[in-house]
N, C-alpha and C. Protein backbone atom coordinates (compact mmCIF):
# COMPACT_ATOMS: atom_id res chain seq x y z
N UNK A 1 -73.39 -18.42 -26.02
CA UNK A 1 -73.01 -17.72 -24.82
C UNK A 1 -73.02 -16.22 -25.11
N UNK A 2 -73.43 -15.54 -24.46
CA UNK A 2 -73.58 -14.15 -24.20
C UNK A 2 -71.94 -13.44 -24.27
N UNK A 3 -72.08 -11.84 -24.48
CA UNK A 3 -70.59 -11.59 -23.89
C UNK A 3 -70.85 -11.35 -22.56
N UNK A 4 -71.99 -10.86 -21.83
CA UNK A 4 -72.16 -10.88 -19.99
C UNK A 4 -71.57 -12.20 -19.53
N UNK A 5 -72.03 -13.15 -20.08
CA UNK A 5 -71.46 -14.69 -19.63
C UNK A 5 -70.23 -14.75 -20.02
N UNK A 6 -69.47 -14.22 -20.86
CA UNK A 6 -68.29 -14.91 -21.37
C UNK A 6 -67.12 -13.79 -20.38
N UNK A 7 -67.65 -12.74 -20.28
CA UNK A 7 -66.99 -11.50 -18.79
C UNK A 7 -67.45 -12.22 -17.69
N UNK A 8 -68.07 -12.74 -17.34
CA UNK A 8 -68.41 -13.87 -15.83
C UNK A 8 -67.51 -15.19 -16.08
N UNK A 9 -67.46 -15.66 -17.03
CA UNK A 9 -66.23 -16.49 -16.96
C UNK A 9 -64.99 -16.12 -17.22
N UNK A 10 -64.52 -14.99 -17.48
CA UNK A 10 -63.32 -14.57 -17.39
C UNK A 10 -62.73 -14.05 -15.79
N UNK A 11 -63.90 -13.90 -15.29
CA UNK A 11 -63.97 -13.02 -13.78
C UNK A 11 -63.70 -14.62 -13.14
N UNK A 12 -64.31 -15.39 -13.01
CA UNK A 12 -63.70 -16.93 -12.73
C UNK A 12 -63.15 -17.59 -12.90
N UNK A 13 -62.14 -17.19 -14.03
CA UNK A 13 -60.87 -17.95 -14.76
C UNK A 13 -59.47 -16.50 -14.28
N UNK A 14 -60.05 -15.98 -13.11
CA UNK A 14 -58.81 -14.60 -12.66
C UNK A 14 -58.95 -14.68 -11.29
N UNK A 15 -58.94 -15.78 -10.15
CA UNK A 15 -59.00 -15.04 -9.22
C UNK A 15 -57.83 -14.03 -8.46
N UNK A 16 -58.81 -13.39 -7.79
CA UNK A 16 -58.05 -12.03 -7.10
C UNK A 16 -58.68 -10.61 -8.01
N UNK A 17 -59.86 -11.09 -8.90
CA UNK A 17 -59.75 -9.59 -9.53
C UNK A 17 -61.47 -9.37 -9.45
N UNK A 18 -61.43 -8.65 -9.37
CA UNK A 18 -63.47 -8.65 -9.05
C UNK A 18 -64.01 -8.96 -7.70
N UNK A 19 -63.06 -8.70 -6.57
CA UNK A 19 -63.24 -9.36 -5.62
C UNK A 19 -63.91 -8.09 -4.27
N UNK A 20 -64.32 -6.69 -5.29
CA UNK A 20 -65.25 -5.75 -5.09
C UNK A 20 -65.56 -4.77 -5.96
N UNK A 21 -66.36 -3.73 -5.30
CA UNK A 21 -67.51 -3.66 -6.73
C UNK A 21 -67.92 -4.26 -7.61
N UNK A 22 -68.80 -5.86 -7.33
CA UNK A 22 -68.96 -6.43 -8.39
C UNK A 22 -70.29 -5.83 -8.95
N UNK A 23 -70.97 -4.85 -8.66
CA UNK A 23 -71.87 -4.59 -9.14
C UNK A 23 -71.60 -3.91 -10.85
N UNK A 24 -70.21 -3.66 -10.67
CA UNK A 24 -70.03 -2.96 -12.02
C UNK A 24 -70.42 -4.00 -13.32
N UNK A 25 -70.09 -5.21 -12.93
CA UNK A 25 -69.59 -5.97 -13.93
C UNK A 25 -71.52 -6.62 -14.06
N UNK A 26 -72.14 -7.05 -13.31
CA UNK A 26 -73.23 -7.51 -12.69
C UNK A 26 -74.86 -6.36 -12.68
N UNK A 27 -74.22 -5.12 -12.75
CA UNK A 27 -75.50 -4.67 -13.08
C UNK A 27 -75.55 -3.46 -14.16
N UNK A 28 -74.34 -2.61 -13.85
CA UNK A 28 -73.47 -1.54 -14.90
C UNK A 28 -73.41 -2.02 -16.42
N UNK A 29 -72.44 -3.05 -16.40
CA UNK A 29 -71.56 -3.43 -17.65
C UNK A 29 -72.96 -4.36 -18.07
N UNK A 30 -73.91 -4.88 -17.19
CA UNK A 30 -74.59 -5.96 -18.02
C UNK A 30 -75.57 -5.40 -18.27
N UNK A 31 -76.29 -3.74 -17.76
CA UNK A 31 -76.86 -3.26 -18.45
C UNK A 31 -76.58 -2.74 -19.29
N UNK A 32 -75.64 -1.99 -19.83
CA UNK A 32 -74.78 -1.75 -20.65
C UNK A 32 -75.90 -2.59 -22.08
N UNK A 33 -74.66 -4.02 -21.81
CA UNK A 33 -74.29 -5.00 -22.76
C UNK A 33 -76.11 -5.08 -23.29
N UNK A 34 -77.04 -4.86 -22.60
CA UNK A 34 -78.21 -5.58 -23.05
C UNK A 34 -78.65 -4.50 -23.73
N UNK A 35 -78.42 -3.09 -24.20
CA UNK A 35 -78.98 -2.62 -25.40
C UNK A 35 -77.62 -1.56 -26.15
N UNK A 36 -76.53 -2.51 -26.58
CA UNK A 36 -75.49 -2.11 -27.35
C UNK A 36 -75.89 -1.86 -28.24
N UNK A 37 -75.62 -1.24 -29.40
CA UNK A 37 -75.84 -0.92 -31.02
C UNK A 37 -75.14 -2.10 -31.74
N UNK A 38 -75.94 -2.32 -33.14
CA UNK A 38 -74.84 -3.41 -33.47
C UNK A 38 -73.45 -2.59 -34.35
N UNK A 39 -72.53 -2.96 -34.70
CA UNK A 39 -71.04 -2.27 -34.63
C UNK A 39 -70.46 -1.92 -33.62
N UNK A 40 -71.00 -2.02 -32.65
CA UNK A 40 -70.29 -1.27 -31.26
C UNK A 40 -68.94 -1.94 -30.98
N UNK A 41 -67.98 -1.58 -30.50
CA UNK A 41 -66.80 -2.65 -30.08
C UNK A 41 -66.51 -1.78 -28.44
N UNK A 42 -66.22 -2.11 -27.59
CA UNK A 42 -65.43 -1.76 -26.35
C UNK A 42 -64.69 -2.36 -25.73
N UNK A 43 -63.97 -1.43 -25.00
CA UNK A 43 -62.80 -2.00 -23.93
C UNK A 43 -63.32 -2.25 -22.70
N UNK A 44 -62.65 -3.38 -22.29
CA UNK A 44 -63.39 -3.95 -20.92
C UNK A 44 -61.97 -4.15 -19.84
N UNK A 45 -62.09 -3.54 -18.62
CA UNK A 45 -60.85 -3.75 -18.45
C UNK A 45 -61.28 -4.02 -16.88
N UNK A 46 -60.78 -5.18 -15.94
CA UNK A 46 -61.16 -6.57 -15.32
C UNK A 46 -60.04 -6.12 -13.94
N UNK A 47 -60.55 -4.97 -13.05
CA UNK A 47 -59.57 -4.82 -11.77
C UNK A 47 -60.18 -5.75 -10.60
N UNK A 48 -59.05 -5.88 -9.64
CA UNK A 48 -59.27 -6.26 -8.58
C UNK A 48 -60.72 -6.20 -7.58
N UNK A 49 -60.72 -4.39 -7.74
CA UNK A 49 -62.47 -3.57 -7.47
C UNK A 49 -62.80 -3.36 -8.48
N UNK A 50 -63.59 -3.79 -9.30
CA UNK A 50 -64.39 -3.25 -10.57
C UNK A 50 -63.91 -3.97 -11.35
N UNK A 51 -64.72 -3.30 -12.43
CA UNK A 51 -64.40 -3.52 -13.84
C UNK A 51 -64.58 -2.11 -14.26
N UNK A 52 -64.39 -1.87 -15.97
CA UNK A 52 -64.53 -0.65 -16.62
C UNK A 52 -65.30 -0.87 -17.95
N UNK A 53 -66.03 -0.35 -18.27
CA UNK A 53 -66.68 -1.14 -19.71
C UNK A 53 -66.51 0.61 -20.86
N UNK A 54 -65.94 0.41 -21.73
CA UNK A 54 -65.67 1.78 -22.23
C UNK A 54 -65.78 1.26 -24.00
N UNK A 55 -66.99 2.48 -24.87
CA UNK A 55 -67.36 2.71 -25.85
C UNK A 55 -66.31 3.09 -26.69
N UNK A 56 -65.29 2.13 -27.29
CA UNK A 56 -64.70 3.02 -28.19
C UNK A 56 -65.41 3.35 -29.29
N UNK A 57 -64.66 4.72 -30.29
CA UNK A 57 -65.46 5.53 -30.75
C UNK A 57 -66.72 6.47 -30.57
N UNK A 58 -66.47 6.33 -29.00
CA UNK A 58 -68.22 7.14 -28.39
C UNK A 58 -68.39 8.46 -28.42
N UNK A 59 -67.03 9.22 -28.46
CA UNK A 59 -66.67 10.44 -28.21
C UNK A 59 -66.34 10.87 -27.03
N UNK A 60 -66.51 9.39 -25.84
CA UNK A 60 -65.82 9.79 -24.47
C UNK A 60 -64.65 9.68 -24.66
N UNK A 61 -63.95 11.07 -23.32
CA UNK A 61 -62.51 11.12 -23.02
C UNK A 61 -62.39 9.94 -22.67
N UNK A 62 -60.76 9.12 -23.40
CA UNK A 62 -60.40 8.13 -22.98
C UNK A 62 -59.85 7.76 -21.73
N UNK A 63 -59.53 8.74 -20.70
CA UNK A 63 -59.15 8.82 -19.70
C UNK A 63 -60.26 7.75 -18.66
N UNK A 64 -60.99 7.73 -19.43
CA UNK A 64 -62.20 6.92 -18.59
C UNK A 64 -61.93 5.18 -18.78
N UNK A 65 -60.89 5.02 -19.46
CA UNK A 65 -60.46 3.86 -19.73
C UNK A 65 -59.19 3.55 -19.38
N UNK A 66 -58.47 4.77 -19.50
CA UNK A 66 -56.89 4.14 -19.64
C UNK A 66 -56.49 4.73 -18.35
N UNK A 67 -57.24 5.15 -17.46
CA UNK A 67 -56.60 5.50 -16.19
C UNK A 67 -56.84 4.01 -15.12
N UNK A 68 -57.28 3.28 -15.93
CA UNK A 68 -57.43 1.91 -15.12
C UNK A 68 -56.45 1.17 -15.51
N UNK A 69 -55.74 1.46 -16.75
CA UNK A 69 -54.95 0.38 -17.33
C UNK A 69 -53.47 0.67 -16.91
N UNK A 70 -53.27 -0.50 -15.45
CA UNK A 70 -52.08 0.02 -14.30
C UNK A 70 -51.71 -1.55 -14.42
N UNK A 71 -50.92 -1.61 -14.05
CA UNK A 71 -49.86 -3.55 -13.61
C UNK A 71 -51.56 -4.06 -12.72
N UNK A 72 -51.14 -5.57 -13.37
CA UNK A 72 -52.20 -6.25 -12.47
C UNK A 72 -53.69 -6.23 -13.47
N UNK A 73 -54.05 -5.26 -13.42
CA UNK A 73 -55.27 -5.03 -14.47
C UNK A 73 -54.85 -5.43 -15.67
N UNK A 74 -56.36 -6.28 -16.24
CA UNK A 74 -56.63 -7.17 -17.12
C UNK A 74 -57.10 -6.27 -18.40
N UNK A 75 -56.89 -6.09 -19.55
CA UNK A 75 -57.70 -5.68 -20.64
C UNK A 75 -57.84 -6.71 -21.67
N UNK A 76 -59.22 -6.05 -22.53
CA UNK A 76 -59.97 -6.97 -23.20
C UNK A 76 -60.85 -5.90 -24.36
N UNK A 77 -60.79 -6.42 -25.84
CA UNK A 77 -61.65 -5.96 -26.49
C UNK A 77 -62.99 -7.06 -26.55
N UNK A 78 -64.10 -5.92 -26.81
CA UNK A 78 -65.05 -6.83 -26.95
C UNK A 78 -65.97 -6.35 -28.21
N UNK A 79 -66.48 -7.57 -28.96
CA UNK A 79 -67.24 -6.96 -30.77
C UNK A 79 -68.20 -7.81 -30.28
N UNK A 80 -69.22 -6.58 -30.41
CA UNK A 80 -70.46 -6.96 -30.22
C UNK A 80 -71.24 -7.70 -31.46
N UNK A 81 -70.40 -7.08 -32.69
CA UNK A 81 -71.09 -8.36 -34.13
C UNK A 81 -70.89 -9.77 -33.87
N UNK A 82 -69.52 -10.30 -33.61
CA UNK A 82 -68.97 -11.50 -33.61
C UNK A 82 -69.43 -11.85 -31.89
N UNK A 83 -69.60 -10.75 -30.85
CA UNK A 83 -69.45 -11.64 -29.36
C UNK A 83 -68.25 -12.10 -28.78
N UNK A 84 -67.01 -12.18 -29.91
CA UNK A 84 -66.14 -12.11 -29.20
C UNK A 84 -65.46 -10.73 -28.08
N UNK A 85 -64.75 -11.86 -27.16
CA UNK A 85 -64.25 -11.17 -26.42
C UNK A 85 -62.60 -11.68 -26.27
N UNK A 86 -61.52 -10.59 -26.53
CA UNK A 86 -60.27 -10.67 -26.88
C UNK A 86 -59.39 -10.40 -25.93
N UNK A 87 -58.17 -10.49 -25.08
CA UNK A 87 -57.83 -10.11 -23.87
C UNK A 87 -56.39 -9.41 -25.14
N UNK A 88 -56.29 -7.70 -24.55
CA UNK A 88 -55.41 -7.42 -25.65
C UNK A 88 -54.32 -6.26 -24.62
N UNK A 89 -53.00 -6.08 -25.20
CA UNK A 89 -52.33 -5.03 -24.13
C UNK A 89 -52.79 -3.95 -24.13
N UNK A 90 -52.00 -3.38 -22.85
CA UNK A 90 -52.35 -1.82 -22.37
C UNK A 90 -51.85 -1.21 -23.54
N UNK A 91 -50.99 -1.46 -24.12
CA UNK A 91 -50.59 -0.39 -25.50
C UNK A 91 -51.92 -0.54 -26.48
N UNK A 92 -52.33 -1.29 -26.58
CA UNK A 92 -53.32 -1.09 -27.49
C UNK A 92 -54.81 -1.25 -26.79
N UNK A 93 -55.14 -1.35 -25.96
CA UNK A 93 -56.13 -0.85 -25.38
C UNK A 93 -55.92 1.25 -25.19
N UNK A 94 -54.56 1.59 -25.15
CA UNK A 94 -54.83 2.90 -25.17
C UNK A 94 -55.22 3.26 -26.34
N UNK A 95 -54.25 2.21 -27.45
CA UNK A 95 -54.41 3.37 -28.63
C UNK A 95 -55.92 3.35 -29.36
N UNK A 96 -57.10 1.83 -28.75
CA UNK A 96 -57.97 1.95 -29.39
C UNK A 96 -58.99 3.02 -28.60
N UNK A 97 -58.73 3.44 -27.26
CA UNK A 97 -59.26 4.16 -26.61
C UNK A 97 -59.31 5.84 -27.41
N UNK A 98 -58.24 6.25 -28.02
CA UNK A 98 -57.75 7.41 -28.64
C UNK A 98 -58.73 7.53 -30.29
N UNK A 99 -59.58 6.19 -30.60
CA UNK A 99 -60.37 6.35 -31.49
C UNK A 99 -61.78 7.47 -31.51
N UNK A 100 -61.56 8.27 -32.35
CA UNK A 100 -62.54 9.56 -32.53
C UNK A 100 -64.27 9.25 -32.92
N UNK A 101 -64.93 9.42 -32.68
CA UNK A 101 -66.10 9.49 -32.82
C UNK A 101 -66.26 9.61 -34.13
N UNK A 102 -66.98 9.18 -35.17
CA UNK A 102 -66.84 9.04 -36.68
C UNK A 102 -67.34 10.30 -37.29
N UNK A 103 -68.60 10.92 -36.61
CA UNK A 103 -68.96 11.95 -36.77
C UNK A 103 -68.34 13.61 -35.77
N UNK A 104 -67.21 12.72 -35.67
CA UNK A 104 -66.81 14.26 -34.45
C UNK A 104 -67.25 14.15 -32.95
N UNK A 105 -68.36 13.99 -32.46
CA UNK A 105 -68.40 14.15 -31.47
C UNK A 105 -67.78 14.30 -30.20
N UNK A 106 -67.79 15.00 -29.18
CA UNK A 106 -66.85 14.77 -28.19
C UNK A 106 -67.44 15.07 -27.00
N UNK A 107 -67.82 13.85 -26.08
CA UNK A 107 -68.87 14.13 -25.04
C UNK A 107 -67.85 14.93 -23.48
N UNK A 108 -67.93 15.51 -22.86
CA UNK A 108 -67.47 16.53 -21.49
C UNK A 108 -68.54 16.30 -20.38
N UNK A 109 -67.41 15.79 -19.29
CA UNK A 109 -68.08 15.70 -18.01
C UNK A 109 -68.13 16.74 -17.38
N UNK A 110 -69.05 17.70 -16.66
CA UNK A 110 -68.41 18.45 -15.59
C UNK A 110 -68.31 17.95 -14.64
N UNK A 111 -67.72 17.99 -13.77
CA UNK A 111 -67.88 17.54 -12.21
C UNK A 111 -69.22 18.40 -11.61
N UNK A 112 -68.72 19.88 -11.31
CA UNK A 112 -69.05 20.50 -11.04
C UNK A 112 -70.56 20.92 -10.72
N UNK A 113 -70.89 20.70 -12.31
CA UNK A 113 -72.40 20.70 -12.81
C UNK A 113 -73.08 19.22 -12.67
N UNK A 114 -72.13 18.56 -12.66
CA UNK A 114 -73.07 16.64 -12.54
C UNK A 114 -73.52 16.21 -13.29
N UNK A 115 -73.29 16.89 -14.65
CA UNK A 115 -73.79 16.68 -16.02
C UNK A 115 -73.20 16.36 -17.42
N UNK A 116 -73.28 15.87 -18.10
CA UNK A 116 -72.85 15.28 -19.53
C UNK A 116 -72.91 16.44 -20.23
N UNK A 117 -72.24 16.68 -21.03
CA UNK A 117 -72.39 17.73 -22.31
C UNK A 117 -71.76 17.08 -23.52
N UNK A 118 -72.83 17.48 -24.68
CA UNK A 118 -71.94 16.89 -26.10
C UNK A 118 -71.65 17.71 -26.74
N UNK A 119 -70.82 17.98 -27.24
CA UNK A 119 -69.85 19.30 -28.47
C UNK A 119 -69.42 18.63 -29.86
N UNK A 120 -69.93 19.13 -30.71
CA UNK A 120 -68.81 18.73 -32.28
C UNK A 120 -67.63 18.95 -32.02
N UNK A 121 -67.09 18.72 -32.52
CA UNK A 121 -65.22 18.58 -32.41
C UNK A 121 -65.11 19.70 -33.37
């Protein structure tokens, strides 16, 4: 089993959660999933509208993760070596979110500009 399949059966073993924007989980997160690096691990976190699929260690602000992680919402690590997928708390879904990029990196959104920027730390 895939981890796309094993997040589609978690989305069917929750009802009430995925019950819009399923495109996140369905075309986002599963494109995502189909050219991960191997070591990769992320947080997957399973709302009512959406889902969130977030790179720890990517050098993204974690805010892109842990501003989802509210009552009700589901979190989950996922290791792309093993395929498992782990359902783990908001305390530690933040703190693995707070993991640094190995080489420094630290990627910046602007709004403004509509654009990605990457900076060394």
């Amino acid at each position: 089993m895939t981890i796309y399949e094993t997040l589609c059966g978690i989305v069917d073993n929750n009802p009430g959660h995925l019950t819009a924007y399923k495109n996140d989980l369905h075309v986002i997160d599963k494109g995502v999933l189909e050219s991960v690096q191997p070591g990769s691990r992320y947080l997957w976190v399973l709302r009512e509208c959406g889902t969130q699929l977030f790179e720890i260690a990517s050098g993204h602000q974690p805010i892109w993760v842990t501003y989802w992680l509210t009552p009700g919402n589901l979190a989950y690590l996922v290791d792309v070596d093993s395929g498992k997928v782990e359902p783990i708390s908001h305390d530690k879904a933040r703190e693995l979110a707070q993991t640094p990029h190995p080489a420094g990196k630290v990627v910046h959104v602007s709004i403004d500009r509509g654009q990605w920027e990457t900076y060394p730390s």
